[in-house]
N, C-alpha and C. Protein backbone atom coordinates (compact mmCIF):
# COMPACT_ATOMS: atom_id res chain seq x y z
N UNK A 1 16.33 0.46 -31.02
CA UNK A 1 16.77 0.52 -29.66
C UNK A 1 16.29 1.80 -28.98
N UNK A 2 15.96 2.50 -29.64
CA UNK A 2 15.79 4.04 -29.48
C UNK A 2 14.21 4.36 -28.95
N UNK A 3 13.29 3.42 -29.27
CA UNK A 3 11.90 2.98 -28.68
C UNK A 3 12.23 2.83 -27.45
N UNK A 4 13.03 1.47 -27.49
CA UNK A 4 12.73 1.08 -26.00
C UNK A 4 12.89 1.69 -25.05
N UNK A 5 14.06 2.88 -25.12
CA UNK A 5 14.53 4.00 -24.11
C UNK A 5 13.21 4.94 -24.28
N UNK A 6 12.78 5.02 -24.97
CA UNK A 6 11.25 6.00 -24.39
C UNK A 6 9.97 5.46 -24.21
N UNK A 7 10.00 4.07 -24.48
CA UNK A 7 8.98 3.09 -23.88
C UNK A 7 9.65 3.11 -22.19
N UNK A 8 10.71 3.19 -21.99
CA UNK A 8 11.18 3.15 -20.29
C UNK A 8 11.19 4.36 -19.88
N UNK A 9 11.38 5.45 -20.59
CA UNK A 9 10.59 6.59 -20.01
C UNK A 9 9.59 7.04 -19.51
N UNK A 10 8.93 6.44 -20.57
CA UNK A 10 7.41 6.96 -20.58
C UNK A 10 6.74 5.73 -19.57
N UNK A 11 7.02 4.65 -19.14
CA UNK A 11 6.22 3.86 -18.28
C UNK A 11 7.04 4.48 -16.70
N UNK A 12 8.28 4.19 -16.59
CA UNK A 12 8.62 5.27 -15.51
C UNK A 12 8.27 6.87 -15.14
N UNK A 13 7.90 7.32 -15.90
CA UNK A 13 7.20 8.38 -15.82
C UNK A 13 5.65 8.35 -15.47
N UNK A 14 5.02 7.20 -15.74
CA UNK A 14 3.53 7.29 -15.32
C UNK A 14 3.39 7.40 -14.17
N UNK A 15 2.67 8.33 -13.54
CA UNK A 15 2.21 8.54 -12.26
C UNK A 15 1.47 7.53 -11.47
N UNK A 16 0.84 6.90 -12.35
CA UNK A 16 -0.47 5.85 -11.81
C UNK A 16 0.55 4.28 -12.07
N UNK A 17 1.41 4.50 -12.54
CA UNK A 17 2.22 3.06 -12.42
C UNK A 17 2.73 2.95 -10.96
N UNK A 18 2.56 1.31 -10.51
CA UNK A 18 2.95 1.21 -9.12
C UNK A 18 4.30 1.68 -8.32
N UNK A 19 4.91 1.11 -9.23
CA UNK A 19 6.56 1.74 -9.00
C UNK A 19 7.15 3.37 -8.52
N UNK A 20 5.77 4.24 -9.22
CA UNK A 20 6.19 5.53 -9.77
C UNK A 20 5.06 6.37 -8.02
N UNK A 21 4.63 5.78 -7.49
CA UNK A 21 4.08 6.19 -6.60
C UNK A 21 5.23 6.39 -4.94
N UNK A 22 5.91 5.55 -5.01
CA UNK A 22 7.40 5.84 -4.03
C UNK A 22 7.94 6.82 -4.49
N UNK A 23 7.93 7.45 -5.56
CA UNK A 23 9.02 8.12 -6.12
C UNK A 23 8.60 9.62 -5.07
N UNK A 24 10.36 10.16 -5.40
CA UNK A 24 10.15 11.45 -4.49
C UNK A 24 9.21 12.75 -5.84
N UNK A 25 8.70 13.10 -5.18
CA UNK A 25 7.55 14.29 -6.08
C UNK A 25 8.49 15.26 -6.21
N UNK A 26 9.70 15.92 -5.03
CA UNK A 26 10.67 17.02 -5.19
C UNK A 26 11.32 16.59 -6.25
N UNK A 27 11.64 15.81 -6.93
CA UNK A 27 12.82 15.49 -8.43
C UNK A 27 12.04 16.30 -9.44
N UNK A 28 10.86 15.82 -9.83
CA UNK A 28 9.87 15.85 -11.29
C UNK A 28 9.22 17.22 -10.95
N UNK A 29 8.47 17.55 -9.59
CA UNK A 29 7.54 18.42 -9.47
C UNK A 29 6.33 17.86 -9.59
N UNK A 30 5.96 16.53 -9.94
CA UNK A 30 5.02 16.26 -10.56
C UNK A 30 4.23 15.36 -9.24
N UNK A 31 2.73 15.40 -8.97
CA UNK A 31 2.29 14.63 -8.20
C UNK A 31 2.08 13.11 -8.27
N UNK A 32 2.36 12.61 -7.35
CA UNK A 32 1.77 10.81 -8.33
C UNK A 32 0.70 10.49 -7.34
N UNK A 33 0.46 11.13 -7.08
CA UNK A 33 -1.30 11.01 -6.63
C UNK A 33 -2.39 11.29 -7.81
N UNK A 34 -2.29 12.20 -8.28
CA UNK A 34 -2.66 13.03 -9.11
C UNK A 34 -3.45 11.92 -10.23
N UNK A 35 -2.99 11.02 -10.44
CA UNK A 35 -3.29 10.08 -11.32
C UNK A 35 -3.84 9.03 -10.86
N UNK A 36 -3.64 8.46 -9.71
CA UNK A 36 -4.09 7.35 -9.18
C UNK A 36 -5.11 7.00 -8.97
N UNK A 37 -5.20 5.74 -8.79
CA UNK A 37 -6.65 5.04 -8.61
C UNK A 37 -7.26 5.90 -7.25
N UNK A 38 -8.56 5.99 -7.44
CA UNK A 38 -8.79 6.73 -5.85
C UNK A 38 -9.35 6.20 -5.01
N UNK A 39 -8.88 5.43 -3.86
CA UNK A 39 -9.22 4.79 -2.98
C UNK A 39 -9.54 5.42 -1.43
N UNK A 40 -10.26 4.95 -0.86
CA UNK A 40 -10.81 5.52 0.57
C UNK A 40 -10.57 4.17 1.56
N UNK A 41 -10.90 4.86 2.69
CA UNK A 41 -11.36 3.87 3.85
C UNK A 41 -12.48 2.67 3.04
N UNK A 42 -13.40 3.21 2.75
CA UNK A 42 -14.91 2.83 2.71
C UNK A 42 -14.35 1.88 0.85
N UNK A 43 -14.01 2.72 0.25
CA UNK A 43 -14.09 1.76 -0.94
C UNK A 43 -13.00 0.73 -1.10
N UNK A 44 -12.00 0.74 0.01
CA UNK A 44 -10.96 -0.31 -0.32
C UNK A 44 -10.52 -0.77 1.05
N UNK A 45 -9.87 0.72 1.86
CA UNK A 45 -9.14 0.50 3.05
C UNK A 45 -9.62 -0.77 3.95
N UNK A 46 -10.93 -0.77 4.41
CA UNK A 46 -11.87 -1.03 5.22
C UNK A 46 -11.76 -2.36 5.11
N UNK A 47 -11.91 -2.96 3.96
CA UNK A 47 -11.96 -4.48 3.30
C UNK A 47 -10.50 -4.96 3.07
N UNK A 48 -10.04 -4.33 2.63
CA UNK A 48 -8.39 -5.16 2.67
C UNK A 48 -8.04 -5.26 3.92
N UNK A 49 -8.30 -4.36 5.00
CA UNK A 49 -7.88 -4.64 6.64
C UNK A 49 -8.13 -5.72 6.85
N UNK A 50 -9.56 -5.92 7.00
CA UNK A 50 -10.57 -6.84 7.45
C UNK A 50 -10.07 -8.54 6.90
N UNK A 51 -10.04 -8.16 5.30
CA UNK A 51 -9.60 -9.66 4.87
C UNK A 51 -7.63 -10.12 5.48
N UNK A 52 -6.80 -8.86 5.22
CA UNK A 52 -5.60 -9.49 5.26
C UNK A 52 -4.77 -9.20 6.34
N UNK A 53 -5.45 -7.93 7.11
CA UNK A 53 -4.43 -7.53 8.52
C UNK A 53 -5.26 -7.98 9.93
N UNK A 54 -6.68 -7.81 9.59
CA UNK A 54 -7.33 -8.02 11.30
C UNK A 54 -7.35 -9.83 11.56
N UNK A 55 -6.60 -10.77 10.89
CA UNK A 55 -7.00 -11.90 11.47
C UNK A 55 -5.88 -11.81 12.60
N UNK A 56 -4.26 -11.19 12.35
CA UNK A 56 -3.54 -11.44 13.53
C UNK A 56 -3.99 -9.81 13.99
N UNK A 57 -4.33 -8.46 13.33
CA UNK A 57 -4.02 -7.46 14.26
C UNK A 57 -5.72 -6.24 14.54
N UNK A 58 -6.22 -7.23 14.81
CA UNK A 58 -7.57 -7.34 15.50
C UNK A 58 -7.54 -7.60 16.82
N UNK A 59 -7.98 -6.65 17.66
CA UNK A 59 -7.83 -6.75 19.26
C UNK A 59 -8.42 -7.42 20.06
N UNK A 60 -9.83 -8.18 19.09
CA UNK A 60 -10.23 -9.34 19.91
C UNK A 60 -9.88 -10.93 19.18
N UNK A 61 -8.89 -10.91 18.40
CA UNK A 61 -8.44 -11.94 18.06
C UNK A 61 -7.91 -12.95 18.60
N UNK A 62 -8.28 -14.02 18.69
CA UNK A 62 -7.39 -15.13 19.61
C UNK A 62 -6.25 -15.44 19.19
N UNK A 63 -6.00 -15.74 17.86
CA UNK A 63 -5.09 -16.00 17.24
C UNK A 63 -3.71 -14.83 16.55
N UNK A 64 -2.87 -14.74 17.49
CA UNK A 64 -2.12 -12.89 17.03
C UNK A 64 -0.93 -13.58 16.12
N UNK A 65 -0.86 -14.57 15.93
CA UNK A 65 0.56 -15.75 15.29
C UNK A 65 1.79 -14.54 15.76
N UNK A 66 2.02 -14.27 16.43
CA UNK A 66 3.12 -12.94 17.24
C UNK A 66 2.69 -11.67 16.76
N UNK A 67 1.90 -11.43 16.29
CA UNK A 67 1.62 -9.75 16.20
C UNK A 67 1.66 -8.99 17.65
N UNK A 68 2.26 -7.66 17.75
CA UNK A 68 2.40 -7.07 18.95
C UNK A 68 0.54 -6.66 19.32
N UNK A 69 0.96 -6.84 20.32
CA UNK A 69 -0.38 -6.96 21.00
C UNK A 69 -0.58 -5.45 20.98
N UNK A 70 0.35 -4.40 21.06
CA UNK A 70 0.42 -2.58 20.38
C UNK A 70 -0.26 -2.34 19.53
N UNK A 71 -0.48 -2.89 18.77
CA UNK A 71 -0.40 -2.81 16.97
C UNK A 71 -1.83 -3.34 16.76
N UNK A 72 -2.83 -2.87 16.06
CA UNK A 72 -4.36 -3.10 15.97
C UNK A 72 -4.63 -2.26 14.94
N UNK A 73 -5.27 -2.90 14.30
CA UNK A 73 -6.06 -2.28 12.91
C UNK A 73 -7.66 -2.52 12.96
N UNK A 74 -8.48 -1.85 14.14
CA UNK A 74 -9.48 -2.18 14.28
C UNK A 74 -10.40 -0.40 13.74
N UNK A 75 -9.66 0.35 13.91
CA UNK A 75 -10.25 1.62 13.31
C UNK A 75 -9.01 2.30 11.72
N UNK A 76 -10.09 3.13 10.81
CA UNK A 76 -9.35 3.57 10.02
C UNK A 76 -8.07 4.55 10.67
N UNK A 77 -8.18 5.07 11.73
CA UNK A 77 -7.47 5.72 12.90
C UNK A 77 -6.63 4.89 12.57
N UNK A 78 -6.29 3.77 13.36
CA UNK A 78 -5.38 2.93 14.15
C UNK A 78 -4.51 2.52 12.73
N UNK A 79 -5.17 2.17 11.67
CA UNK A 79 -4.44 2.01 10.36
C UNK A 79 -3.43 2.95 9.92
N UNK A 80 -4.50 4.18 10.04
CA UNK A 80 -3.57 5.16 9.20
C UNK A 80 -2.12 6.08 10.27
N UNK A 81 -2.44 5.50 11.56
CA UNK A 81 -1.36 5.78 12.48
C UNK A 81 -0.34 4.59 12.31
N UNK A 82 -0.35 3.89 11.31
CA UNK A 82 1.01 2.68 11.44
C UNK A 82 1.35 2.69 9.87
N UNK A 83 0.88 3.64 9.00
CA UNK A 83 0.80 3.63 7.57
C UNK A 83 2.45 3.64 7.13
N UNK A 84 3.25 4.73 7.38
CA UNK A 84 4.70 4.25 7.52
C UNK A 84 5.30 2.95 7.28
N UNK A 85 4.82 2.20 8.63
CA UNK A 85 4.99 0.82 8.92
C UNK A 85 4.38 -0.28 7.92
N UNK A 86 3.41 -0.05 7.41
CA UNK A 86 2.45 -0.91 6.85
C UNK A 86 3.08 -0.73 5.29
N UNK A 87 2.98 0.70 4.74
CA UNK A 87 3.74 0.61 3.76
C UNK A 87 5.11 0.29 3.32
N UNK A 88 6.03 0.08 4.62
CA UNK A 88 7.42 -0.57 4.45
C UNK A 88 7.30 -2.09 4.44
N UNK A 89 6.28 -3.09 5.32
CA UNK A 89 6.09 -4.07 5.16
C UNK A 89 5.15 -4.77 4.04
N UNK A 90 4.08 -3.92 3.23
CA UNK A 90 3.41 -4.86 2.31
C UNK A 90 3.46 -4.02 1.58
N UNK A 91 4.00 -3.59 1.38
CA UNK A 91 4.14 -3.17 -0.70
C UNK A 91 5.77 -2.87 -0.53
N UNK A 92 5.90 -2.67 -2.31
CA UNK A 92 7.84 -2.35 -2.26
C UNK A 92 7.75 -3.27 -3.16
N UNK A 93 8.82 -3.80 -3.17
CA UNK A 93 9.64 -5.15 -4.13
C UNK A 93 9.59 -6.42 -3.10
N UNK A 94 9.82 -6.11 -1.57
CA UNK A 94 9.92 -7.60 -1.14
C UNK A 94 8.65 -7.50 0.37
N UNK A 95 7.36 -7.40 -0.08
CA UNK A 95 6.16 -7.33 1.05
C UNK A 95 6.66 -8.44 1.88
N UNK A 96 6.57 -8.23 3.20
CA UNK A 96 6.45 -9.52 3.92
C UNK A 96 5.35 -9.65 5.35
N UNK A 97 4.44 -8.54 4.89
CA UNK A 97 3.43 -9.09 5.60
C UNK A 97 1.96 -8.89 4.35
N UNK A 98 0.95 -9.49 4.59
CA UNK A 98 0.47 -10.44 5.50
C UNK A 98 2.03 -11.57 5.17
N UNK A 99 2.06 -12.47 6.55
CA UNK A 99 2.79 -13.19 6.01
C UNK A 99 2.44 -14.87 5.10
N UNK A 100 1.05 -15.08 5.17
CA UNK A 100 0.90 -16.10 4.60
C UNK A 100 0.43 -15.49 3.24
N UNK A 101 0.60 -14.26 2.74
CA UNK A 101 0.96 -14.09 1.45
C UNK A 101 -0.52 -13.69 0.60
N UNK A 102 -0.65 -13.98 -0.57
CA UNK A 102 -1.93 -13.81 -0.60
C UNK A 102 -2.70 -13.13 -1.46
N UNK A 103 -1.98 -11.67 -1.28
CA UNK A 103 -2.41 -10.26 -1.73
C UNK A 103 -1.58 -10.20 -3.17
N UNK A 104 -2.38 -10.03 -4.06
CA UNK A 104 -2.15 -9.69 -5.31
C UNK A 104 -0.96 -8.70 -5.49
N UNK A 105 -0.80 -7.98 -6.85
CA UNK A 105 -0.25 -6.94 -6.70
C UNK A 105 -0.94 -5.98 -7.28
N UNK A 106 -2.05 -6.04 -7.81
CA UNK A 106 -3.36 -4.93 -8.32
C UNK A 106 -3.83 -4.42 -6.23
N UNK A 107 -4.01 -5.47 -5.41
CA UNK A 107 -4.48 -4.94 -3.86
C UNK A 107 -2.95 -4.16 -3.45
N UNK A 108 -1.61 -4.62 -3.65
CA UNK A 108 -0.57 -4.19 -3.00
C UNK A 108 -0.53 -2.71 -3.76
N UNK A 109 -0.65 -2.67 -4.74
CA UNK A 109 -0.59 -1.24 -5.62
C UNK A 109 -2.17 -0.31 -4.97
N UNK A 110 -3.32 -0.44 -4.61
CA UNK A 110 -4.44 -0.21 -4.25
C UNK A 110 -3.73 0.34 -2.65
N UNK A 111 -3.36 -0.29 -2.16
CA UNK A 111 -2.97 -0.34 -0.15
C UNK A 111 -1.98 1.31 -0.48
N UNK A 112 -1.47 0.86 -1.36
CA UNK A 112 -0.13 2.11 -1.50
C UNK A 112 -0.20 2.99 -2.09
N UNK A 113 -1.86 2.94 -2.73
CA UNK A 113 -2.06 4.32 -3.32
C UNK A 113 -3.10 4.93 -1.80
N UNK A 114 -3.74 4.31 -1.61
CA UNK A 114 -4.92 4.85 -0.17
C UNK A 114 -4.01 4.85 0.91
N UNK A 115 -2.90 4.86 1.11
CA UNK A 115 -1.85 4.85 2.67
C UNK A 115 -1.27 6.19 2.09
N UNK A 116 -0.36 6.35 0.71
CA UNK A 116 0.13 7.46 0.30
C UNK A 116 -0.12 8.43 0.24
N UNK A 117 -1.77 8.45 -0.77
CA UNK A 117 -2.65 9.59 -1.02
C UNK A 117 -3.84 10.23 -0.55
N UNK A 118 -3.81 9.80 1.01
CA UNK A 118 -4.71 9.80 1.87
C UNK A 118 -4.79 11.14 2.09
């Protein structure tokens, strides 16, 4: 029994585990960037927009299925000014955007390391 409590240590403790990237850094001291996959605009950001946020929040889109017409992800700018927002709605425990779903959780863990560790 005595494993398993430091098998749950030690995976809660990984920095590069998805879970462990919300965590507050003031508790441990420890960065959870520091470990992470390293993602950019150009090697990830850019393409996950494109495939899962610009079909409704693209400014020349016809189709917004109610996206605020405010709200545009047409520059890495415009992304990383709603990152807050973006990271409360598609990653966590219960994503609910995109809403027709979709996104893995290897891309939802990827979005939340390049929004976090930007």
């Amino acid at each position: 029994m005595r494993w398993l409590s430091v098998l749950a240590l030690g995976i809660a403790c990984d920095p590069a585990a998805p879970e462990a990237l919300g965590s507050n850094t003031g508790d441990t001291g420890v960065d959870p960037c520091a470990d992470a996959a390293i993602t950019t605009w150009e090697t990830f950001g850019a393409g996950f927009v494109t495939q899962h946020c610009q079909p409704c929040h693209a400014s020349t889109t016809n189709e917004r299925q109610g996206a605020p017409d405010t709200v545009t992800f047409d520059t890495e700018e415009e992304v990383l000014a709603q990152a807050d927002r973006i990271l409360a709605r598609a990653t966590g425990d219960d994503p609910d955007m995109p809403p027709e779903g979709g996104v893995g959780a290897d891309d939802r863990y990827l979005l939340e390391v390049w929004l976090s560790c930007e």
